[in-house]
C-alpha atoms as a PDB file:
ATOM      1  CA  UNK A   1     175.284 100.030 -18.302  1.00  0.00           C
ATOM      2  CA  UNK A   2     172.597 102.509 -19.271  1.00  0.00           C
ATOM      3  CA  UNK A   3     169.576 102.520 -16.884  1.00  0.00           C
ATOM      4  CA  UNK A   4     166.265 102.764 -18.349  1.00  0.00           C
ATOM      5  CA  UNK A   5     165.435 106.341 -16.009  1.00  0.00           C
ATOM      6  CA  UNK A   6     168.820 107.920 -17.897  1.00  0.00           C
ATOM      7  CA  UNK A   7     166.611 108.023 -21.112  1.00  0.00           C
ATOM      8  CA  UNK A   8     163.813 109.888 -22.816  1.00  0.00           C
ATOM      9  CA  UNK A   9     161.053 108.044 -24.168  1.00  0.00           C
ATOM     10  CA  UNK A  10     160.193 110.225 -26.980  1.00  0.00           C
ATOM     11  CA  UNK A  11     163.936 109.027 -27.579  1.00  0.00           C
ATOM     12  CA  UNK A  12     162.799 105.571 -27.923  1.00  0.00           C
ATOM     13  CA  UNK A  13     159.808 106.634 -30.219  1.00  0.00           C
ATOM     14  CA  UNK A  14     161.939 108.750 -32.692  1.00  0.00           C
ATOM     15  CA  UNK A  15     164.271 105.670 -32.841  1.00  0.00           C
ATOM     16  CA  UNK A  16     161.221 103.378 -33.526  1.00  0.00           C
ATOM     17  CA  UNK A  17     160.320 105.632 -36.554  1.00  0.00           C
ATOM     18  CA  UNK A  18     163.430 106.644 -37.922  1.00  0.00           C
ATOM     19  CA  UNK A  19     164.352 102.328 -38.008  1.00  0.00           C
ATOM     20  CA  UNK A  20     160.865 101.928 -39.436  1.00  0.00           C
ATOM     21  CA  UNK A  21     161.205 104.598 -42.138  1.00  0.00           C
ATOM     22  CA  UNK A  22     164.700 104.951 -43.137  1.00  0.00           C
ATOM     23  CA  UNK A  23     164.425 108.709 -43.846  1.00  0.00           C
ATOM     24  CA  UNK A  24     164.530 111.474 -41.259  1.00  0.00           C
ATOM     25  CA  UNK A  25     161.835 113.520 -42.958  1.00  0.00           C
ATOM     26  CA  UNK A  26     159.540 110.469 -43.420  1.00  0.00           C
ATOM     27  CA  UNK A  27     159.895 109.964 -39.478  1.00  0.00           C
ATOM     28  CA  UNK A  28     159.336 113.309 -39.024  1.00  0.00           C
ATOM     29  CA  UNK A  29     156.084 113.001 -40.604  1.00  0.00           C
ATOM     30  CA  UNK A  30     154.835 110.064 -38.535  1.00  0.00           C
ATOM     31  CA  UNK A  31     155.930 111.639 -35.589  1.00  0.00           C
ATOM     32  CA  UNK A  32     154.568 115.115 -35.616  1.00  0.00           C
ATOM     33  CA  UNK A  33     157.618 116.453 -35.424  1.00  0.00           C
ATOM     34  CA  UNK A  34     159.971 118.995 -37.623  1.00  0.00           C
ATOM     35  CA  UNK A  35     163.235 117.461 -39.080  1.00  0.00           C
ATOM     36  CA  UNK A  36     165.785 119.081 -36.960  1.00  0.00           C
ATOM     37  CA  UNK A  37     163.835 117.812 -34.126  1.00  0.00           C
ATOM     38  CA  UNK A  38     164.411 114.124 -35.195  1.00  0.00           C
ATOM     39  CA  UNK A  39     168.129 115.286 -36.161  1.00  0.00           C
ATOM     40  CA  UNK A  40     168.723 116.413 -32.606  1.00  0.00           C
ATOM     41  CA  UNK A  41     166.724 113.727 -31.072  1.00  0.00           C
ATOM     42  CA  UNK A  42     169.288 111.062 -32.988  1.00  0.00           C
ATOM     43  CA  UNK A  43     171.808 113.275 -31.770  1.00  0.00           C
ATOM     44  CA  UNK A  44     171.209 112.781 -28.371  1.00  0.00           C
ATOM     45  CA  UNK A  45     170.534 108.845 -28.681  1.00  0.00           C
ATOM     46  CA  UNK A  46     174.224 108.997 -30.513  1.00  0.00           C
ATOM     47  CA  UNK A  47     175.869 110.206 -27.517  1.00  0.00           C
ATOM     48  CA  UNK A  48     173.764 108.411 -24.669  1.00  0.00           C
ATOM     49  CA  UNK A  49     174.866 104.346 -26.314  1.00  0.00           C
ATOM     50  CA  UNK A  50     178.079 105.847 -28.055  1.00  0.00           C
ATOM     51  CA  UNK A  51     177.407 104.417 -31.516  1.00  0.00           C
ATOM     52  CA  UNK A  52     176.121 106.355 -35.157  1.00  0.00           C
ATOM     53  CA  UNK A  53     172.916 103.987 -34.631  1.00  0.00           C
ATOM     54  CA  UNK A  54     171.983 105.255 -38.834  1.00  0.00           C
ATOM     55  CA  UNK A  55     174.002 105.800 -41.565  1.00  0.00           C
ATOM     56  CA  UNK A  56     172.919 108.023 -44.101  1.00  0.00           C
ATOM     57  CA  UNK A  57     173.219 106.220 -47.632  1.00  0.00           C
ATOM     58  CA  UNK A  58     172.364 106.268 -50.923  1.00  0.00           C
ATOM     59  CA  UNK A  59     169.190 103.898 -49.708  1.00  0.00           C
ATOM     60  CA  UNK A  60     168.385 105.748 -46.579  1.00  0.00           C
ATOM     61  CA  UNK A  61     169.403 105.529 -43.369  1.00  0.00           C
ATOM     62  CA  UNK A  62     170.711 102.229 -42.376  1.00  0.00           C
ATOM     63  CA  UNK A  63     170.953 101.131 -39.284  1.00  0.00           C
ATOM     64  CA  UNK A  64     174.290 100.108 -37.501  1.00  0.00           C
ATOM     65  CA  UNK A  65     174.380  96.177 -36.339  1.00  0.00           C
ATOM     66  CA  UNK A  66     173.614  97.994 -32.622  1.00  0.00           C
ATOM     67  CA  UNK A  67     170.784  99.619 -33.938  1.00  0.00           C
ATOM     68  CA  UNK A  68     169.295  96.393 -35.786  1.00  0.00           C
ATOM     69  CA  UNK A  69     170.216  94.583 -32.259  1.00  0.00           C
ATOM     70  CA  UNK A  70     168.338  96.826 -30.622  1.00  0.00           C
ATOM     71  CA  UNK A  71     165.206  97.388 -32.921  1.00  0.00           C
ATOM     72  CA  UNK A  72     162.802  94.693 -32.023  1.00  0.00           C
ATOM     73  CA  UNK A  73     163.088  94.413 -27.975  1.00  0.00           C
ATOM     74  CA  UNK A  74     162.292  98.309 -28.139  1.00  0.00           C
ATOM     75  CA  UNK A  75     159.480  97.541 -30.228  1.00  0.00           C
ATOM     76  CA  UNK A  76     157.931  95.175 -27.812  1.00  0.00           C
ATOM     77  CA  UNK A  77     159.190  97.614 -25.048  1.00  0.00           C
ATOM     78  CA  UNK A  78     157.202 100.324 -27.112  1.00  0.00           C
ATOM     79  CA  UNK A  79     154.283  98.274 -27.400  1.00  0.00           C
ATOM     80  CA  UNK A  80     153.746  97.348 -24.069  1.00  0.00           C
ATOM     81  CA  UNK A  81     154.150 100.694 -22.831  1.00  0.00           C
ATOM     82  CA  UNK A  82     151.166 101.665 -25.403  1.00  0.00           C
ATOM     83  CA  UNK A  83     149.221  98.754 -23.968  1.00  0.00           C
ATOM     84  CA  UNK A  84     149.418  99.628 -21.003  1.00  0.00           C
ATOM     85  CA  UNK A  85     148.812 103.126 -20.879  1.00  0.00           C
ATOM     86  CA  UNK A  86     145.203 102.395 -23.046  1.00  0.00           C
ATOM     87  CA  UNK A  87     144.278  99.577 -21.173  1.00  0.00           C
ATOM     88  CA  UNK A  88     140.701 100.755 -21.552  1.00  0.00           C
ATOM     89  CA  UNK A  89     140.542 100.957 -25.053  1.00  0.00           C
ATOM     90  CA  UNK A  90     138.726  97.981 -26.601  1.00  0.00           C
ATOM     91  CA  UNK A  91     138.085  96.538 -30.307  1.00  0.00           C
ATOM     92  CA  UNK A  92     134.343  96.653 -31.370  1.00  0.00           C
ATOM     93  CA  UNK A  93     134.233  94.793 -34.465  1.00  0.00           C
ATOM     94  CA  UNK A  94     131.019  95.944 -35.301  1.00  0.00           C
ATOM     95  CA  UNK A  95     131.929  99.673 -35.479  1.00  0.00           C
ATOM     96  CA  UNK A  96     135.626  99.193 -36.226  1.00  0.00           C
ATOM     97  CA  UNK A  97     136.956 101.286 -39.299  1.00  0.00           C
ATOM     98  CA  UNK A  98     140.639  99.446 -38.536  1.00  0.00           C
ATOM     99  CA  UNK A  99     142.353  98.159 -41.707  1.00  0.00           C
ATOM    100  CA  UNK A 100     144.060  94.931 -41.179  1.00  0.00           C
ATOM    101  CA  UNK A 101     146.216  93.439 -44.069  1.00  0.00           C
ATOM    102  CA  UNK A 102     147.546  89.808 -44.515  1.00  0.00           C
ATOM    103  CA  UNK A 103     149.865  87.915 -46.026  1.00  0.00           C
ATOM    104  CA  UNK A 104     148.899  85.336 -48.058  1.00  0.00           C
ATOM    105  CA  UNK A 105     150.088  82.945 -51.151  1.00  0.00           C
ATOM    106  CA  UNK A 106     148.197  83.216 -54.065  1.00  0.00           C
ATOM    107  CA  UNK A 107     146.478  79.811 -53.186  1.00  0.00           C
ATOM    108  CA  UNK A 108     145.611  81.458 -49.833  1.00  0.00           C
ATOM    109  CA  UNK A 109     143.987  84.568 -51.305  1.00  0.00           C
ATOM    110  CA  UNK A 110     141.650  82.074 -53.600  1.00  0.00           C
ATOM    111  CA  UNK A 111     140.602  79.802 -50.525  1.00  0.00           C
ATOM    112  CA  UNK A 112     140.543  82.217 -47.733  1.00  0.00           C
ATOM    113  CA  UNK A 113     139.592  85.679 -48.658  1.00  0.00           C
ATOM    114  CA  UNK A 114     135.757  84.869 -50.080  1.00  0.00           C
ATOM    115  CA  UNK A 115     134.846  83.246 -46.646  1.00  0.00           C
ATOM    116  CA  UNK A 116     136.505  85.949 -44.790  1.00  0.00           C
ATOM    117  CA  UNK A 117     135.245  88.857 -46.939  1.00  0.00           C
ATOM    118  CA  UNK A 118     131.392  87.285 -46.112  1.00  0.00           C
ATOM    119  CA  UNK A 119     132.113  86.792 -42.389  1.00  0.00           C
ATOM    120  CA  UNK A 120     133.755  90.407 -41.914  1.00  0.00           C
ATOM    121  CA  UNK A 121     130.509  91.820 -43.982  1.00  0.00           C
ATOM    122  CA  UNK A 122     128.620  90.244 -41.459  1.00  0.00           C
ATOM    123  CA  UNK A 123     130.477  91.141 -38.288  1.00  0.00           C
ATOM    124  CA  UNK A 124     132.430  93.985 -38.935  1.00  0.00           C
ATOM    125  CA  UNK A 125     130.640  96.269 -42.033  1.00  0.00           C
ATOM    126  CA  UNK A 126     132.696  98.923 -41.416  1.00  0.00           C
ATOM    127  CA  UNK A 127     136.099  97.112 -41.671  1.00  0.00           C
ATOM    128  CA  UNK A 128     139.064  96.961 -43.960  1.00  0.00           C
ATOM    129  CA  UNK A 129     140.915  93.379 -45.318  1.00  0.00           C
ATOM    130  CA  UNK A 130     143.914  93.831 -47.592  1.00  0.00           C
ATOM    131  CA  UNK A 131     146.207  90.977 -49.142  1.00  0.00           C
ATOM    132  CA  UNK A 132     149.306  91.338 -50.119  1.00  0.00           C
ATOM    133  CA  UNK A 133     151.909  88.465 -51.480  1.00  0.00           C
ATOM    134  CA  UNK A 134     153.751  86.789 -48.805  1.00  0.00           C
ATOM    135  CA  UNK A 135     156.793  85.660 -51.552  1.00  0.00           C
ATOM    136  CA  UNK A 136     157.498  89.869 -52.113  1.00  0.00           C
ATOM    137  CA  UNK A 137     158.293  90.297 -48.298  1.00  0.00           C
ATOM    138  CA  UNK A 138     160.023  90.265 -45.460  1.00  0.00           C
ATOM    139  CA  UNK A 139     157.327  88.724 -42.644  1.00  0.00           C
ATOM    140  CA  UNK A 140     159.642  89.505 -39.981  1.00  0.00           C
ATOM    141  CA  UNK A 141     160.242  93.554 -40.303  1.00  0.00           C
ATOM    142  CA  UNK A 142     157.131  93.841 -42.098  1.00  0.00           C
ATOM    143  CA  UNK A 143     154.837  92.271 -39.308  1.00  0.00           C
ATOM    144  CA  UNK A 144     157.398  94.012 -36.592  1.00  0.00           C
ATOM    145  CA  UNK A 145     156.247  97.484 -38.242  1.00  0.00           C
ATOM    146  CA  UNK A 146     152.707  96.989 -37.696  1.00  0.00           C
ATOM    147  CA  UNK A 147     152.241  97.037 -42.080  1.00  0.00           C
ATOM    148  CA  UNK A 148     151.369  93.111 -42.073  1.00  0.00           C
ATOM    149  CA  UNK A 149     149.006  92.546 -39.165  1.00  0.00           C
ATOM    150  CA  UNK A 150     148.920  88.482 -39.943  1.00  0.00           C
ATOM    151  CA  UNK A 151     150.597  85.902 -42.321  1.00  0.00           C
ATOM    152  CA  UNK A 152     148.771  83.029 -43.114  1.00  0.00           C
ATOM    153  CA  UNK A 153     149.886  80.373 -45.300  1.00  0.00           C
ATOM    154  CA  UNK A 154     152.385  77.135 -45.217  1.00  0.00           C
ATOM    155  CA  UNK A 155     155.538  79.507 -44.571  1.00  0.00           C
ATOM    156  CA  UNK A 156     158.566  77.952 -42.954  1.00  0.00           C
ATOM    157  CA  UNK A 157     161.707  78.592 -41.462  1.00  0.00           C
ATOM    158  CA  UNK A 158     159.665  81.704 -39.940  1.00  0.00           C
ATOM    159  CA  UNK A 159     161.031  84.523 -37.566  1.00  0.00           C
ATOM    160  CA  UNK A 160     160.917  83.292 -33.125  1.00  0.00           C
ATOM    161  CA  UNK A 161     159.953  86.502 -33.047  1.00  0.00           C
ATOM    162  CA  UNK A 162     156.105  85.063 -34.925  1.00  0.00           C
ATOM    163  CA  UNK A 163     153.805  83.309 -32.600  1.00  0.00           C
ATOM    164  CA  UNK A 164     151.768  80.726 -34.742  1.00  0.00           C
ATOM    165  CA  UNK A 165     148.665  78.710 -34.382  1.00  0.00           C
ATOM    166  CA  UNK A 166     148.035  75.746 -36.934  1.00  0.00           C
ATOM    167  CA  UNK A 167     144.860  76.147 -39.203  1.00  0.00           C
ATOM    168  CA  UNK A 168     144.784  72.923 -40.949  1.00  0.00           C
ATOM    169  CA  UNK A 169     146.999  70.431 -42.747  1.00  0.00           C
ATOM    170  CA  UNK A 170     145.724  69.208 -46.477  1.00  0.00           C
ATOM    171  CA  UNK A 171     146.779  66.781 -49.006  1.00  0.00           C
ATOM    172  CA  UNK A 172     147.594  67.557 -52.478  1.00  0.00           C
ATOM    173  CA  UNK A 173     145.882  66.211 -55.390  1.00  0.00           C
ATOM    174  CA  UNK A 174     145.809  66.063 -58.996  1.00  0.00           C
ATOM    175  CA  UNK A 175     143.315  68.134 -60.676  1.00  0.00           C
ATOM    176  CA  UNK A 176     142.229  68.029 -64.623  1.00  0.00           C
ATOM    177  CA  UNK A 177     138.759  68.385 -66.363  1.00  0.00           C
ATOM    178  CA  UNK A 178     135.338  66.212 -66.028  1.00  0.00           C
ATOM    179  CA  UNK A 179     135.520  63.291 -68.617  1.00  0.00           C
ATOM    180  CA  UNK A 180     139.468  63.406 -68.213  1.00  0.00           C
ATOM    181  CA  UNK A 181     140.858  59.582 -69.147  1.00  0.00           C
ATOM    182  CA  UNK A 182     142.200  59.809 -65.820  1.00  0.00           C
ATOM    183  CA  UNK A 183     139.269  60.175 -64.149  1.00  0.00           C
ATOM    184  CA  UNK A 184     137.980  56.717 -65.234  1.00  0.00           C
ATOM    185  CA  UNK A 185     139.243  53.622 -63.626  1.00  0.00           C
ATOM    186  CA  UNK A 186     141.824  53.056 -61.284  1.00  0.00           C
ATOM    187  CA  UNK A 187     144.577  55.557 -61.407  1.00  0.00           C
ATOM    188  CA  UNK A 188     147.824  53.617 -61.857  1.00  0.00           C
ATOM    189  CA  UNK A 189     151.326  54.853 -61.590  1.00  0.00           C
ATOM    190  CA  UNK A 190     151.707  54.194 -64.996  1.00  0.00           C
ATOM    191  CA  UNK A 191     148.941  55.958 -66.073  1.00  0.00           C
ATOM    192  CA  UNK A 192     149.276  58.727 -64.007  1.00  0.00           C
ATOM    193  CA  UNK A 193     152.931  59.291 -65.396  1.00  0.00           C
ATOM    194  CA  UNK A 194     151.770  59.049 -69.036  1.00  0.00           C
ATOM    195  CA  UNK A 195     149.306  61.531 -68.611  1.00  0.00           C
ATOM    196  CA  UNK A 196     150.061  65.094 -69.700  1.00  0.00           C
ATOM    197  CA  UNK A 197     150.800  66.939 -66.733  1.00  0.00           C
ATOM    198  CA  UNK A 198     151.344  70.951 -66.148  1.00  0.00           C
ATOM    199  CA  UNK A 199     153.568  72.012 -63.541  1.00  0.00           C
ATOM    200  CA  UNK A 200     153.778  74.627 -60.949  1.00  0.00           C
ATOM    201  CA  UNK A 201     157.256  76.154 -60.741  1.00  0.00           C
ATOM    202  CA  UNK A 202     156.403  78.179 -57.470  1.00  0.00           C
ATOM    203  CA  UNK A 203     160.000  78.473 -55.907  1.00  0.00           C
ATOM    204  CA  UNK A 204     158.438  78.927 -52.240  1.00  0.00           C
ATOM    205  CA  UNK A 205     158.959  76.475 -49.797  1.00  0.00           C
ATOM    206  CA  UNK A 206     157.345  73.848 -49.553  1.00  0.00           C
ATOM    207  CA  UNK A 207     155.848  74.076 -52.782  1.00  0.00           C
ATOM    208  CA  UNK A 208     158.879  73.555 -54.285  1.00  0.00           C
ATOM    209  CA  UNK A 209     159.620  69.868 -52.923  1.00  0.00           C
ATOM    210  CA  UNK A 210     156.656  68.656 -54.802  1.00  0.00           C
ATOM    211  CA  UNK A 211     158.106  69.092 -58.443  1.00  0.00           C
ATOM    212  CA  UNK A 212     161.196  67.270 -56.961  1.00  0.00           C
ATOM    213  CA  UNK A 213     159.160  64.348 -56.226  1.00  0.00           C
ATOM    214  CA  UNK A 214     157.057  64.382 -59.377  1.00  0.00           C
ATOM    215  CA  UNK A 215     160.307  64.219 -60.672  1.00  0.00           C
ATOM    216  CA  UNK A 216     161.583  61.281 -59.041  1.00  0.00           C
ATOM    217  CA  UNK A 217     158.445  59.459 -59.949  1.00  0.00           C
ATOM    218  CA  UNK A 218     158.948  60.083 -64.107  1.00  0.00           C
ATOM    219  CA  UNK A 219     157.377  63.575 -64.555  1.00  0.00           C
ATOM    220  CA  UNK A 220     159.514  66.014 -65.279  1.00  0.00           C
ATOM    221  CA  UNK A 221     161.284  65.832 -68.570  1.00  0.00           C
ATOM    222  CA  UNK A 222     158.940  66.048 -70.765  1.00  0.00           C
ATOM    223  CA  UNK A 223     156.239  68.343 -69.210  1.00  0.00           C
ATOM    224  CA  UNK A 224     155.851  71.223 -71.895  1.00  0.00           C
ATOM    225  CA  UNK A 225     153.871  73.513 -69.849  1.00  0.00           C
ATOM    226  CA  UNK A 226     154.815  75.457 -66.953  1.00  0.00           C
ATOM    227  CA  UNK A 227     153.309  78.367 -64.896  1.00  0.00           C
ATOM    228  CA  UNK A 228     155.199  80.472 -62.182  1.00  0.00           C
ATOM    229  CA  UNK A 229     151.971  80.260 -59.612  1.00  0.00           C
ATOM    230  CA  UNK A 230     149.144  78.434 -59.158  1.00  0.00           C
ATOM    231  CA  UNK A 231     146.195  81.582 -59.751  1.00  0.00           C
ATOM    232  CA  UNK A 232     145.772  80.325 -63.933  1.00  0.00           C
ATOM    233  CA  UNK A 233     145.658  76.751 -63.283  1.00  0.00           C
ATOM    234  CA  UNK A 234     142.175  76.153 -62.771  1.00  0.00           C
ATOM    235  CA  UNK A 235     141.770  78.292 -66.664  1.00  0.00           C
ATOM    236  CA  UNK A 236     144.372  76.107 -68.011  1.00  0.00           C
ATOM    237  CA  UNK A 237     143.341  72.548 -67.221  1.00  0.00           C
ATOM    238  CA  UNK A 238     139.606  72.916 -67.610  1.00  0.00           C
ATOM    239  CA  UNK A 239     139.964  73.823 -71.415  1.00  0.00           C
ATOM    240  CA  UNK A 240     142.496  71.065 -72.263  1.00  0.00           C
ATOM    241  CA  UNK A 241     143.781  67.533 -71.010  1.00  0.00           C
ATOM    242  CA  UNK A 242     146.371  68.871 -68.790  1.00  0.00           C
ATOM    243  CA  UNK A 243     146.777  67.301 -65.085  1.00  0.00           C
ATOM    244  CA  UNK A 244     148.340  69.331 -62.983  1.00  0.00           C
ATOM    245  CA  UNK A 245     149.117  68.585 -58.528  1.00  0.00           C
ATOM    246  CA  UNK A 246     148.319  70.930 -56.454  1.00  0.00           C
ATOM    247  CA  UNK A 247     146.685  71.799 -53.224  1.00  0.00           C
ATOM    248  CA  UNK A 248     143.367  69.953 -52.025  1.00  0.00           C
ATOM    249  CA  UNK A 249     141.900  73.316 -50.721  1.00  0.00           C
ATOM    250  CA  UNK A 250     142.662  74.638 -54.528  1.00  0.00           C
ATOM    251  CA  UNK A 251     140.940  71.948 -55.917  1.00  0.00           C
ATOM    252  CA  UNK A 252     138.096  71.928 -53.763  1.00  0.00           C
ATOM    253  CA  UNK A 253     137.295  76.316 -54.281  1.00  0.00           C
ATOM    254  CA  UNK A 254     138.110  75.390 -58.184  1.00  0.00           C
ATOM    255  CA  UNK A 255     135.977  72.449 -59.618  1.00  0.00           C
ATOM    256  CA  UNK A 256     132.287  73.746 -59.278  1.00  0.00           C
ATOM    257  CA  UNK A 257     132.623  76.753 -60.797  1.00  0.00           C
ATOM    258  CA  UNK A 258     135.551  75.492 -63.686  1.00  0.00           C
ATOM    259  CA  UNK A 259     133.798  72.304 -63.820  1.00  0.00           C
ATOM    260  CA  UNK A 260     137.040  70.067 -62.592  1.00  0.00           C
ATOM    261  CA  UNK A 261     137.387  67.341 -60.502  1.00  0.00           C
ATOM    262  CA  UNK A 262     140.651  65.758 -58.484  1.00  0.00           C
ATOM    263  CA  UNK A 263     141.683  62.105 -57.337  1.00  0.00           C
ATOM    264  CA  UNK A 264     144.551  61.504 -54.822  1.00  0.00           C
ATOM    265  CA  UNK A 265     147.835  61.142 -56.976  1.00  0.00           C
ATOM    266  CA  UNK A 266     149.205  57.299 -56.486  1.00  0.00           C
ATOM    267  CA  UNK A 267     152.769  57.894 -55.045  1.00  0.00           C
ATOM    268  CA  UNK A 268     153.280  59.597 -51.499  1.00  0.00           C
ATOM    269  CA  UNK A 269     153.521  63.284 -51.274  1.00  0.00           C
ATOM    270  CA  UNK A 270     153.798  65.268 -47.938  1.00  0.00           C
ATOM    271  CA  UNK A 271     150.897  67.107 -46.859  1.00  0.00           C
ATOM    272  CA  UNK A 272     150.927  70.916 -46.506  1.00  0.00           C
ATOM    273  CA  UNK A 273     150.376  72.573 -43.182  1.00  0.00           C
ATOM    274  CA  UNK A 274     148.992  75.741 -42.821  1.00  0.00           C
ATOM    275  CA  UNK A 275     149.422  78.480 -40.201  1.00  0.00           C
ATOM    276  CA  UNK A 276     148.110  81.780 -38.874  1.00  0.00           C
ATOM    277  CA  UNK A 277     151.006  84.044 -37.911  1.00  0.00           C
ATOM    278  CA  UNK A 278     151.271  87.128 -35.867  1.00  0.00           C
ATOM    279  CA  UNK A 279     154.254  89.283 -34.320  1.00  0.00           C
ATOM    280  CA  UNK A 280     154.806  88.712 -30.457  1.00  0.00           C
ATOM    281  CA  UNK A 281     154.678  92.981 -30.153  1.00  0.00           C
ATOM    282  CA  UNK A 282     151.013  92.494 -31.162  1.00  0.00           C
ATOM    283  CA  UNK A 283     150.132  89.515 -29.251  1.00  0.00           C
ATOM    284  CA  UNK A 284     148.044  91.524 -26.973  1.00  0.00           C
ATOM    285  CA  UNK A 285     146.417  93.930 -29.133  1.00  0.00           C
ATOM    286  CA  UNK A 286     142.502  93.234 -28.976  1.00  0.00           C
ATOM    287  CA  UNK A 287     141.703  93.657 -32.747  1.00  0.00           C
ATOM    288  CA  UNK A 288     144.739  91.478 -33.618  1.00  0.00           C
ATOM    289  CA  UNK A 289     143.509  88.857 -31.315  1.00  0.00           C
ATOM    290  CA  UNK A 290     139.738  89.057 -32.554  1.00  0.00           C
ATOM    291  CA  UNK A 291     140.706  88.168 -36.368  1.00  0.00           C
ATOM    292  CA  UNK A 292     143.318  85.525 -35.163  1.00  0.00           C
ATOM    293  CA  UNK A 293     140.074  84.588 -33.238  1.00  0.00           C
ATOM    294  CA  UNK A 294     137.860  84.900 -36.389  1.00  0.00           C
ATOM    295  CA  UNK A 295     140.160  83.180 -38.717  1.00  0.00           C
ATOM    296  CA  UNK A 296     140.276  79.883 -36.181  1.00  0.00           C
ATOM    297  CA  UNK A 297     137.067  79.721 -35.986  1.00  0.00           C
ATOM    298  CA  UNK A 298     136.572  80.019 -39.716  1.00  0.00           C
ATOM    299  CA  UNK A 299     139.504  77.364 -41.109  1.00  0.00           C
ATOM    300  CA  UNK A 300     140.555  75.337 -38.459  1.00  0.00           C
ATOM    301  CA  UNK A 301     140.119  72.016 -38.479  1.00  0.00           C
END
């Protein structure tokens, strides 16, 4: 058994980097250091757990299955060290310059990033909010290397290793132009089948499930019009007689300024919950907290 006083903690930083970056030089980089100093460093770590830890390939250097075992309890090791050695340090949102980026859906950057870019102006002038597509990435290692701060969005079959806090579940609904035939009179089954409906072929769960049951209900077949997300659709069906089902929050940022409006679809569809997620290794870091903090008190319902 290796006891934690038999190793060097600038051991445990250079192994943080080098799983983070894949590259020796790129680690060397983020760490201050010259290359041969990583080298040796890894040569050290080699010999104290007996195992090559990285692999140097073609992509970088991979980490052995000890190595990936061992990645994220270091991390939170790593972090709570940091945390506790700046206890004092605090986050002032109103004279941050921090950059925080999120993960988001395409529906998510439409409904949540106006409110949130007006709040932050308010409360925090000086910060930085990025989005980036939550589809492209992997939540888990990128949230575990600090480069997503949150995710938030209707993700599932997400990481232990993600604390969560619900937001707000919504229905979907069908969307189309003012002075649709659909939006006059009661909205059969029937009629809502006939109608010509556009569909959203977003391959994410749980959007996915919806199509199925659209499906099931007589739509499907013959729908000629298909887009991979769901950032056009407001365009689309407010310049033609196109339907299309989709998220109420969608619906709701869309038909003022596209002039739309939505009814509740007649056959059952599951609601959509949506989370804020954030890494257990920053559970305790203060500026994490205050725009977990920020976004509850914006969007939760």
């Amino acid at each position: 058994m290796i006891e934690p006083h038999t190793i060097d903690l600038n051991l445990l930083s250079v192994f943080q980097e080098v799983y983070r970056e894949r590259q020796i030089s790129s680690a060397a980089r983020k760490l201050g250091l010259s290359q041969s100093a990583v080298s040796n460093a890894l040569a050290r770590l080699r010999r104290s757990f007996g195992d090559e830890l990285f692999v140097r390939t073609a992509a970088g250097m991979q980490p052995t299955p000890l190595a990936t075992q061992m990645a994220e309890p270091i991390g939170v090791a790593m972090a709570q060290v940091a945390l506790a050695l700046n206890q004092r340090s605090r986050f002032d949102p109103a004279t941050s310059h921090r950059r925080f980026v999120l993960a988001m859906t395409d529906v998510g950057e439409i409904y949540f990033m106006p409110a949130l870019i007006e709040r932050c102006k308010a409360l925090a002038p000086l910060l930085e909010i990025s989005s980036v597509r939550a589809g492209a990435l992997a939540l888990k290692e990128e949230m575990e290397g600090g480069r997503v701060d949150l995710a938030v969005g209707p993700f599932e079959d997400i990481s232990e290793a993600l604390y969560q806090r619900q937001l707000f579940r919504q229905p979907y609904v069908t969307m189309f132009r003012k002075g649709h035939p659909l939006g006059k009179g009661e909205v059969t089954l029937e009629r809502f089948v006939k109608a010509e409906h556009m569909l959203v072929d977003a391959s994410e769960s749980p959007y996915d499930r919806i199509n199925a049951l659209l499906a099931r209900a007589g739509i499907g077949p013959s729908v000629r019009f298909r887009v991979p997300h769901f950032t056009a659709v407001p365009y689309m069906v407010s310049t033609s007689d196109l339907v299309v089902t989709v998220p109420q929050k969608l619906a709701e940022r869309a038909c003022l300024p596209f002039g739309l409006e939505w009814i509740t679809p007649p056959l059952a569809l599951p609601s959509l919950q949506t989370n804020v997620f954030w890494h257990r290794r920053y559970n305790q870091d203060p500026g994490n907290q205050w725009l977990r903090g920020l976004l509850a008190e914006v969007f939760a319902e």
